[in-house]
Protein backbone atom coordinates (compact mmCIF):
# COMPACT_ATOMS: atom_id res chain seq x y z
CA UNK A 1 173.45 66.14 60.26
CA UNK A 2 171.58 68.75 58.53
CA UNK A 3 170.08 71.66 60.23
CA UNK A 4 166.61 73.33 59.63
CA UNK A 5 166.42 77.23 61.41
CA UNK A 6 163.47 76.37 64.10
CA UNK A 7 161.14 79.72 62.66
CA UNK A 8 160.73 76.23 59.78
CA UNK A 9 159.16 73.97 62.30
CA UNK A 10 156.97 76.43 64.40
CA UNK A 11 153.89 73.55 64.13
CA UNK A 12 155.27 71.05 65.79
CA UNK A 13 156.18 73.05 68.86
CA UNK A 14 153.36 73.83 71.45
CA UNK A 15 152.85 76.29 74.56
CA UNK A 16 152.76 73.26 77.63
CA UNK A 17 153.86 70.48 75.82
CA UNK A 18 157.26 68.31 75.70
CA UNK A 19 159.71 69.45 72.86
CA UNK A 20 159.02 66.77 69.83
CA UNK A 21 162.95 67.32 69.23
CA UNK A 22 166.29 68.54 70.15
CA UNK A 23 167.12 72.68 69.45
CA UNK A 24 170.57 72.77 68.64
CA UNK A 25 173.41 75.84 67.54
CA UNK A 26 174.46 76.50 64.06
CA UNK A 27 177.28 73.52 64.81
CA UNK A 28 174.71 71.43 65.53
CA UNK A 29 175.77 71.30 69.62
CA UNK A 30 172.78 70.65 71.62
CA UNK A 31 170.61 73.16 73.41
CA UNK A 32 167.58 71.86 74.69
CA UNK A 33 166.68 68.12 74.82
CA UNK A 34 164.07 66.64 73.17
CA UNK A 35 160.79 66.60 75.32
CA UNK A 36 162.02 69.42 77.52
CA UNK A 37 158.51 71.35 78.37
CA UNK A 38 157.41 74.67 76.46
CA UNK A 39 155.87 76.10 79.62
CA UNK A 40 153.71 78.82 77.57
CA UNK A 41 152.78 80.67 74.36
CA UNK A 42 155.24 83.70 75.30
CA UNK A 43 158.56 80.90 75.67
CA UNK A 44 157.25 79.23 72.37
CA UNK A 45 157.70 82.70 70.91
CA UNK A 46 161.16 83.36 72.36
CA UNK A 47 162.55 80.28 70.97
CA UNK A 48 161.03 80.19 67.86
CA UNK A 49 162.32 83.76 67.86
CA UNK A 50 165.87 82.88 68.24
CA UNK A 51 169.16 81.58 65.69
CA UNK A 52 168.54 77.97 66.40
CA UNK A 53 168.23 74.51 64.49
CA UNK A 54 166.54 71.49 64.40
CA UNK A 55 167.80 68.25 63.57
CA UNK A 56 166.51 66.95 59.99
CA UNK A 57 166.33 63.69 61.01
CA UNK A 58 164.48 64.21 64.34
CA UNK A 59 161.76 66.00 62.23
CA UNK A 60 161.07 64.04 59.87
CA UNK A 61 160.63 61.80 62.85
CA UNK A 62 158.53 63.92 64.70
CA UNK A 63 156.59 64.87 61.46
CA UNK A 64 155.74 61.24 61.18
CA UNK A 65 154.32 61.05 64.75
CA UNK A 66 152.58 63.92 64.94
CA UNK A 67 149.87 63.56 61.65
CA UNK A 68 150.75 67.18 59.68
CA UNK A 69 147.93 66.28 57.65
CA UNK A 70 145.38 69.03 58.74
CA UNK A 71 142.64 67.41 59.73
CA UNK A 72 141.01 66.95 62.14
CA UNK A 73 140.06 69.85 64.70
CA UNK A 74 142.51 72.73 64.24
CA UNK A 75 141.60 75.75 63.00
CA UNK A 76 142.79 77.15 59.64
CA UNK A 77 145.61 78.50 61.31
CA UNK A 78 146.98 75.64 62.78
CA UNK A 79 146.88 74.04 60.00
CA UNK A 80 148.54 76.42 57.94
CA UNK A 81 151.02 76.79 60.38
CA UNK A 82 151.34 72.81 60.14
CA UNK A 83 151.55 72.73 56.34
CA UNK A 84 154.32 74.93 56.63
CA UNK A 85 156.72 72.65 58.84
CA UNK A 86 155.43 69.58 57.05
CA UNK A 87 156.99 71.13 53.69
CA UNK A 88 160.26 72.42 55.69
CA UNK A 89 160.72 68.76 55.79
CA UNK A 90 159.43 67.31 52.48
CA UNK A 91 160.63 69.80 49.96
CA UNK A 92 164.63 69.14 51.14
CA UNK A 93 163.44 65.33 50.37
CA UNK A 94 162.83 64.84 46.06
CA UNK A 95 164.35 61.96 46.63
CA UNK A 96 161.90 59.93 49.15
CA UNK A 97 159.49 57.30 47.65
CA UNK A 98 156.56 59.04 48.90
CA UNK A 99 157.90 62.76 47.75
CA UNK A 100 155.77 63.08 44.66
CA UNK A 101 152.39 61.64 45.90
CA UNK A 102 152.81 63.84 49.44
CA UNK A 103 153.22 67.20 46.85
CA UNK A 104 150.20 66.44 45.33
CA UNK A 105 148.61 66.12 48.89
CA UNK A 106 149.48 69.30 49.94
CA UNK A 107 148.53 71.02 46.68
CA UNK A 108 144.94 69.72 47.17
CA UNK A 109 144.86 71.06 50.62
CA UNK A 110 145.95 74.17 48.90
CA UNK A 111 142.91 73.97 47.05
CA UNK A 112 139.97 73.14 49.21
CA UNK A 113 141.25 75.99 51.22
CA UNK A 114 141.08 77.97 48.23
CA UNK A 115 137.58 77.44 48.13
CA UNK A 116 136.69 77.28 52.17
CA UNK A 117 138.96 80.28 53.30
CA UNK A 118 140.19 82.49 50.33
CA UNK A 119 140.21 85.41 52.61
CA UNK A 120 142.28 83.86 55.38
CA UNK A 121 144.65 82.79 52.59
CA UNK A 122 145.03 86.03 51.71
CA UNK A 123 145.81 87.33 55.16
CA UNK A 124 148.56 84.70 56.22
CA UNK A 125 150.53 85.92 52.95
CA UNK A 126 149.84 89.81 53.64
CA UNK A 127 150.72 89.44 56.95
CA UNK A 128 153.28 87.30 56.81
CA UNK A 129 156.69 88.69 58.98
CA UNK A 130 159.41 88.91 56.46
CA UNK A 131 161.93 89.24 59.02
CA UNK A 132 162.57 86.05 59.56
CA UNK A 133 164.72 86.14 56.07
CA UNK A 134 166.26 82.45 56.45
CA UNK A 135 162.53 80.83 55.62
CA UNK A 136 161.94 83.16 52.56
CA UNK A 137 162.62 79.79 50.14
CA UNK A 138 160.13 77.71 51.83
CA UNK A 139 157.60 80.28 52.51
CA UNK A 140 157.71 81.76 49.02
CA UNK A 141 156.69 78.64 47.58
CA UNK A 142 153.64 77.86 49.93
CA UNK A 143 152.52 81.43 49.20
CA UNK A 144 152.98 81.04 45.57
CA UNK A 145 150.83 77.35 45.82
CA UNK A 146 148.35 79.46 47.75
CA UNK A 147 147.94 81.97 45.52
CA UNK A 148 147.73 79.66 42.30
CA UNK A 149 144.91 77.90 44.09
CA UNK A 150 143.06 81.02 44.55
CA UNK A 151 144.03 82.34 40.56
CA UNK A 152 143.53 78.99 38.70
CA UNK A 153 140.24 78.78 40.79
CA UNK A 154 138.95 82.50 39.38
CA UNK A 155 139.80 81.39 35.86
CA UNK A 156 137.61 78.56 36.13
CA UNK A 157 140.60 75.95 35.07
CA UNK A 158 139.39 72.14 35.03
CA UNK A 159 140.47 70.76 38.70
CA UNK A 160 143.84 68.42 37.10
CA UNK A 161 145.00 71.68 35.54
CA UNK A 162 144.52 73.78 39.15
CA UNK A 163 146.39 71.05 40.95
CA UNK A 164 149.70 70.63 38.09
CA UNK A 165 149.69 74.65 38.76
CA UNK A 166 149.77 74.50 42.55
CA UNK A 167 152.06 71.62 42.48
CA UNK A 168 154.32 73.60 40.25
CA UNK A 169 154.32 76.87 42.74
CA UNK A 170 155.44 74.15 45.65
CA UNK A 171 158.13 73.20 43.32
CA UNK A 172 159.59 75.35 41.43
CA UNK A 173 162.19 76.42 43.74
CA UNK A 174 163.25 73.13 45.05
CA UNK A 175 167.03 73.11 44.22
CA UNK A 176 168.03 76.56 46.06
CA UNK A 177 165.16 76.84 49.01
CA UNK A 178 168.25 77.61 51.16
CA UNK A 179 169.93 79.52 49.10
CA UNK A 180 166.93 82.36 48.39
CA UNK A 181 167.18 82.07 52.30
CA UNK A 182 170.63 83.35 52.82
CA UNK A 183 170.09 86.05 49.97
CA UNK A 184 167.41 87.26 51.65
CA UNK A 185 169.24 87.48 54.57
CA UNK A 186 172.42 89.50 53.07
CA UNK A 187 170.98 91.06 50.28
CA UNK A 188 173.70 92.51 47.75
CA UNK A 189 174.79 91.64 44.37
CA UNK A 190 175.23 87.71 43.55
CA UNK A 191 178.52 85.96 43.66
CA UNK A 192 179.15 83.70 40.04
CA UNK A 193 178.11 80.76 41.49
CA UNK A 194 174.95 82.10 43.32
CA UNK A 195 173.45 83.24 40.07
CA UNK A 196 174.82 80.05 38.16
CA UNK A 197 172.95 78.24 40.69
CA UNK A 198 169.76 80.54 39.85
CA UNK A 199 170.11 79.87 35.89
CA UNK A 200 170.00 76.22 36.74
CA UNK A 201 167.58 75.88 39.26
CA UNK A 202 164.28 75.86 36.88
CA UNK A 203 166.27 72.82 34.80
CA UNK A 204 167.31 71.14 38.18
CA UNK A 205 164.14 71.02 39.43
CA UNK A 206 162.59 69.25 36.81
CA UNK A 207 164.86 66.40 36.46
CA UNK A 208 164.52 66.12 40.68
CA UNK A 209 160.71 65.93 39.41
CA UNK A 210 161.10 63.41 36.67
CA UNK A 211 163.32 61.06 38.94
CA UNK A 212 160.52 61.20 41.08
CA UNK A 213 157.91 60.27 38.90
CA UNK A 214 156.33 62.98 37.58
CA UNK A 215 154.68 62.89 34.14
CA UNK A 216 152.11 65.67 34.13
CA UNK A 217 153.42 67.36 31.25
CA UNK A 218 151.72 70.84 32.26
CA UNK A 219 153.29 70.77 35.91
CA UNK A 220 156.76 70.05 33.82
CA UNK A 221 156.54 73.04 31.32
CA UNK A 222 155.34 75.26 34.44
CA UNK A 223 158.15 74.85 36.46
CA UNK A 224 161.10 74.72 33.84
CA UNK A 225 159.08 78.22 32.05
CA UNK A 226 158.78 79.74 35.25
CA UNK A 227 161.09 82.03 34.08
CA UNK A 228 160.72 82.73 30.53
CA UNK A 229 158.85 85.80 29.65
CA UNK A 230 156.44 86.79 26.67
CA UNK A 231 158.71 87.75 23.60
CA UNK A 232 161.89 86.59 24.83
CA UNK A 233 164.78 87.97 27.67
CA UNK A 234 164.02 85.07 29.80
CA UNK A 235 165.97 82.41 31.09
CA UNK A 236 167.10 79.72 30.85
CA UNK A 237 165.84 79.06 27.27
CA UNK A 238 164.55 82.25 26.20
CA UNK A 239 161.63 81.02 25.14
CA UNK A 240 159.44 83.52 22.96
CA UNK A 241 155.63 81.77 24.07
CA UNK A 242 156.01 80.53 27.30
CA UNK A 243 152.60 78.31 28.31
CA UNK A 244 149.90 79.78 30.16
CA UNK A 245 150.61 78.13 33.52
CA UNK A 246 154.29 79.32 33.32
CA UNK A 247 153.34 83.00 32.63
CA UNK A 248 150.86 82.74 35.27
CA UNK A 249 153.51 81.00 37.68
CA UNK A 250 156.03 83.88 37.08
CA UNK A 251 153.57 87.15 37.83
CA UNK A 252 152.65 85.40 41.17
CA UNK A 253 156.94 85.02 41.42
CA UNK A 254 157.16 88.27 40.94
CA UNK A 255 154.27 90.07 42.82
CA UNK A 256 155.26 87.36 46.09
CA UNK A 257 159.54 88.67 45.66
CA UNK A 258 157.92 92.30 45.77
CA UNK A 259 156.40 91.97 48.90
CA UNK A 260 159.00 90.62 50.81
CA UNK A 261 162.06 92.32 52.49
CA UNK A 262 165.44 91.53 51.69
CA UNK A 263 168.78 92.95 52.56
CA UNK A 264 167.62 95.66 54.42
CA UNK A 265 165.20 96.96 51.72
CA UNK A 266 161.43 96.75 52.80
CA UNK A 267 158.46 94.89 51.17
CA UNK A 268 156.11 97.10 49.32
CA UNK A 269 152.43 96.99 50.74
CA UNK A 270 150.40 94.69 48.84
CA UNK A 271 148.48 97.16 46.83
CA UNK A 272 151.51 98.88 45.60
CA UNK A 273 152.73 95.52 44.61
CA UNK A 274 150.43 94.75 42.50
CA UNK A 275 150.01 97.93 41.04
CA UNK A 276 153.81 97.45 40.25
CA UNK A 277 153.41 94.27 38.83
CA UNK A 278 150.07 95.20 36.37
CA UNK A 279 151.95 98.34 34.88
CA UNK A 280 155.42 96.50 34.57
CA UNK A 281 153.69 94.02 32.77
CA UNK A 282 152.13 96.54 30.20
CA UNK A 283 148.83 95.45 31.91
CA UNK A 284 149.27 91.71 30.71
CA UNK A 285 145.84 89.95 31.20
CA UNK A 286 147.00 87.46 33.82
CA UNK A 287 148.60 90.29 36.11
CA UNK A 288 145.01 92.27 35.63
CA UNK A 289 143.43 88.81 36.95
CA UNK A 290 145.51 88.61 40.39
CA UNK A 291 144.99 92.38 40.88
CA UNK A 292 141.31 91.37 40.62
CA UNK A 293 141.64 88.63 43.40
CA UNK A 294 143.52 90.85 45.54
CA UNK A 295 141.78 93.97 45.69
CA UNK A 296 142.78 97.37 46.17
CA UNK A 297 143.35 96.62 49.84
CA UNK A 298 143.55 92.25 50.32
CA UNK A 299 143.12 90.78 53.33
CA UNK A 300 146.25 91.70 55.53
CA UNK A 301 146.26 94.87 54.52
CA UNK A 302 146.65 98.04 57.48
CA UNK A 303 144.20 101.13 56.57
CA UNK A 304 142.87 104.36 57.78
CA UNK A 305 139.55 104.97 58.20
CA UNK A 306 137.36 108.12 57.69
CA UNK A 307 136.44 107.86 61.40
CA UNK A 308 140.32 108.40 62.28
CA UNK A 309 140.55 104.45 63.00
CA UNK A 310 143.28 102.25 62.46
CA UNK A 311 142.14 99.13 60.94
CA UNK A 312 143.09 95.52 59.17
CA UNK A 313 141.17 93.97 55.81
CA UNK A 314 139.59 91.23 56.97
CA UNK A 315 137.49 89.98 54.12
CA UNK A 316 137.50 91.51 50.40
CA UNK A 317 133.95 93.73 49.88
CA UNK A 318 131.63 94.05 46.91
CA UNK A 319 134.30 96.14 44.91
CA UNK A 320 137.86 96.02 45.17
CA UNK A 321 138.27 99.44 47.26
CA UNK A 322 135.59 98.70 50.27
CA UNK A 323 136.79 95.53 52.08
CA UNK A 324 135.65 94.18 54.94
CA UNK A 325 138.05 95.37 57.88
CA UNK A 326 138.21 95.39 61.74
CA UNK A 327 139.24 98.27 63.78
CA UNK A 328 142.23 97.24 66.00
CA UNK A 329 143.16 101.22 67.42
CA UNK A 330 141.02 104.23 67.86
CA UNK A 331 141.20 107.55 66.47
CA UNK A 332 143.76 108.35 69.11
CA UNK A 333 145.93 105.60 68.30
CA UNK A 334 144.81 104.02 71.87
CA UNK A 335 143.92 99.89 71.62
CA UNK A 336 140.51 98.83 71.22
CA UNK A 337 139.69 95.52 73.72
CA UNK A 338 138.77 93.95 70.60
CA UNK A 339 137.99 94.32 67.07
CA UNK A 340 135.09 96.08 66.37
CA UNK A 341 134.17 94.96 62.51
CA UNK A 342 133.12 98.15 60.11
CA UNK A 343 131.87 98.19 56.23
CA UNK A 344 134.51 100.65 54.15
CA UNK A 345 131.39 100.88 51.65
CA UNK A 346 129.60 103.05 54.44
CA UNK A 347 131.38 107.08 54.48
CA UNK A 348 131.90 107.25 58.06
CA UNK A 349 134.22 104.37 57.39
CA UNK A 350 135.31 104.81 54.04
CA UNK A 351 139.31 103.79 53.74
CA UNK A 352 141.29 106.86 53.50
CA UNK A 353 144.82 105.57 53.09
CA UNK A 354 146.96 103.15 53.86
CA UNK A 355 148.63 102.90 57.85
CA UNK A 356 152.02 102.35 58.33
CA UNK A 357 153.04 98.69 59.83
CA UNK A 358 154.72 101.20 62.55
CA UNK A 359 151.66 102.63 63.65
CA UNK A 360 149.97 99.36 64.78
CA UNK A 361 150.70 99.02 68.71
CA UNK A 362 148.99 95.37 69.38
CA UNK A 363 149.73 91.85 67.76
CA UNK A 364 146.77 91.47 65.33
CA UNK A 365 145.61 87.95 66.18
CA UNK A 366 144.54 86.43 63.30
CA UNK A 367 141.86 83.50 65.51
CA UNK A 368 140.50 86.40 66.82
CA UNK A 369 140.06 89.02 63.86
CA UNK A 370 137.85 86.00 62.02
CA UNK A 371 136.13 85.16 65.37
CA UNK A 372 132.60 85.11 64.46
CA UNK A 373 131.34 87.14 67.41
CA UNK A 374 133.21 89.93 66.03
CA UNK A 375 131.33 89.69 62.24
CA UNK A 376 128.31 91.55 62.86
């Protein structure tokens, strides 16, 4: 039996419907019965809030019944939130028949949302709560496949080249997904075999790649370059020119690892990120391009507001430093019923600084923040 932590599978459980499996402890000792009831929103929460597992097995059954494609009528939410649990499941799996072709799938969903809901992308990977340490593998490489899709799109790549790059991001990684997990988790300096494991990993992952199939030479030298760097000091062949895609793939490594907490040390915000990652690159033209898509203040992002507002970037503006935000508290830190949509290009709302993640006193809801009665 091998166990997934449940924050993995969040898309297959819904408020008032039957559990699709059984939650079990860290020995595997079962909890709650499959099709036990999820009574509402606030229990799905709880649970998904708590140190349990699910049952590979069961979910690869229940992935199997319950379409993770993302079609149909959910919302771009729900169907990131489904893309998410359907790769907990496939990327522990290089070895199924269908692995390879089911990668590419999910790399072209990566892409037409790319093009439908860049902004939205954006926000899921701003906002995304890095507490839950023990998915940081998984969720590191759908961010880094969502952000390729959005980079590769801005640089105008033909479409085979945008989906070997996006198939690389989902891959990269595939050999110690748990592992970057339970380093998140602990934090600390690396035992020898942790950081033999990380030497290997880019070299592991493409031979799980070639036994599956996989030919596209560009995907290939992407993920096994991931970590070579411009002049040498890489690893693990210290490659002096590594290929474009590779050098592209490693900034969005980078700038993804700075925003996330680990250990008890916090995430940067995403602005400072990216500043990081532009001047520790000696401004490298590939870093200057995803500082570009991001803006000064991406989707996700909490900001102050000349009018003493607290608000959230909601959509990226006409320049870099005036996005599109809604106001979730009032100049007295009070609630607003809901948000109230303002321009940072006009003064009287003009961003004056970043807010704290402290100072925000209501769960931004992400349906309702790109609700179109709120984008007047």
């Amino acid at each position: 039996m091998k166990l997934v932590p449940i924050q993995q599978v969040g898309g297959h459980i819904k408020a008032a419907a039957p559990l699709p499996f059984g939650v079990r402890d860290a020995e595997g000792k079962l909890l709650l019965a499959k099709g036990q009831m999820v009574p509402s929103e606030q229990m799905r929460e709880a649970l998904l809030n708590r140190g349990v597992f699910v049952d590979l097995d069961e979910l690869r059954d229940a992935s199997k019944r319950g379409n993770d494609d993302g079609v149909g009528g959910e919302d771009f939410f729900a169907r990131w939130e489904g893309l998410q649990t359907r790769l907990s499941v496939l990327l522990r799996s290089p070895e199924e028949t269908l692995f390879l072709p089911r990668v590419k799938e999910c790399a072209a969903q990566l892409l037409g949302w790319a093009e439908r809901f860049p902004d939205q992308l954006l926000f899921v990977i701003v906002q995304h709560d890095h507490s839950r340490h023990e998915i940081y593998g998984l969720v590191h490489l759908l961010h880094a496949g969502a952000l390729c899709a959005l980079l590769s799109r801005r640089l105008g790549w033909p479409a085979e080249r945008q989906k070997s790059l996006v198939g690389a991001a989902l891959t990269m990684n595939l050999s110690i997904i748990d592992l970057q997990g339970r380093l998140a988790s602990r934090g600390g300096r690396l035992l020898p075999p942790q950081r033999a494991a990380i030497n290997r990993h880019p070299d592991e992952a493409v031979a799980w790649l070639r036994n599956a199939g996989l030919d596209d030479a560009e995907w290939l030298s992407a993920v096994a370059q991931h970590h070579e760097q411009p002049g040498g000091g890489g690893y693990p062949q210290n490659l002096d020119q590594p290929v474009e895609t590779a050098q592209l793939l490693r900034l969005v490594d980078i700038f993804l690892a700075k925003l996330a907490s680990r250990g008890g040390r916090p995430g940067m915000a995403a602005p400072q990120a990216a500043k990081t990652l532009y001047t520790g690159s000696n401004g490298h033209a590939l870093a200057a391009l995803l500082v570009k898509e991001m803006g000064l203040f991406p989707p996700g992002t909490l900001v102050k507001l000349a009018s003493g507002e607290i608000a959230v970037a909601v959509r990226r503006g006409a320049a870099g430093n005036t996005p599109i935000v809604s106001a979730v508290l009032n100049r007295h830190g009070d609630p607003l019923g809901s948000p109230v949509r303002r321009d940072t290009a006009l003064p009287e709302h003009a961003i004056t600084g970043l807010a704290a993640p402290q100072t925000l006193r209501v769960k931004l809801s992400p349906h309702q923040l790109y609700d179109r009665r709120y984008e007047a």
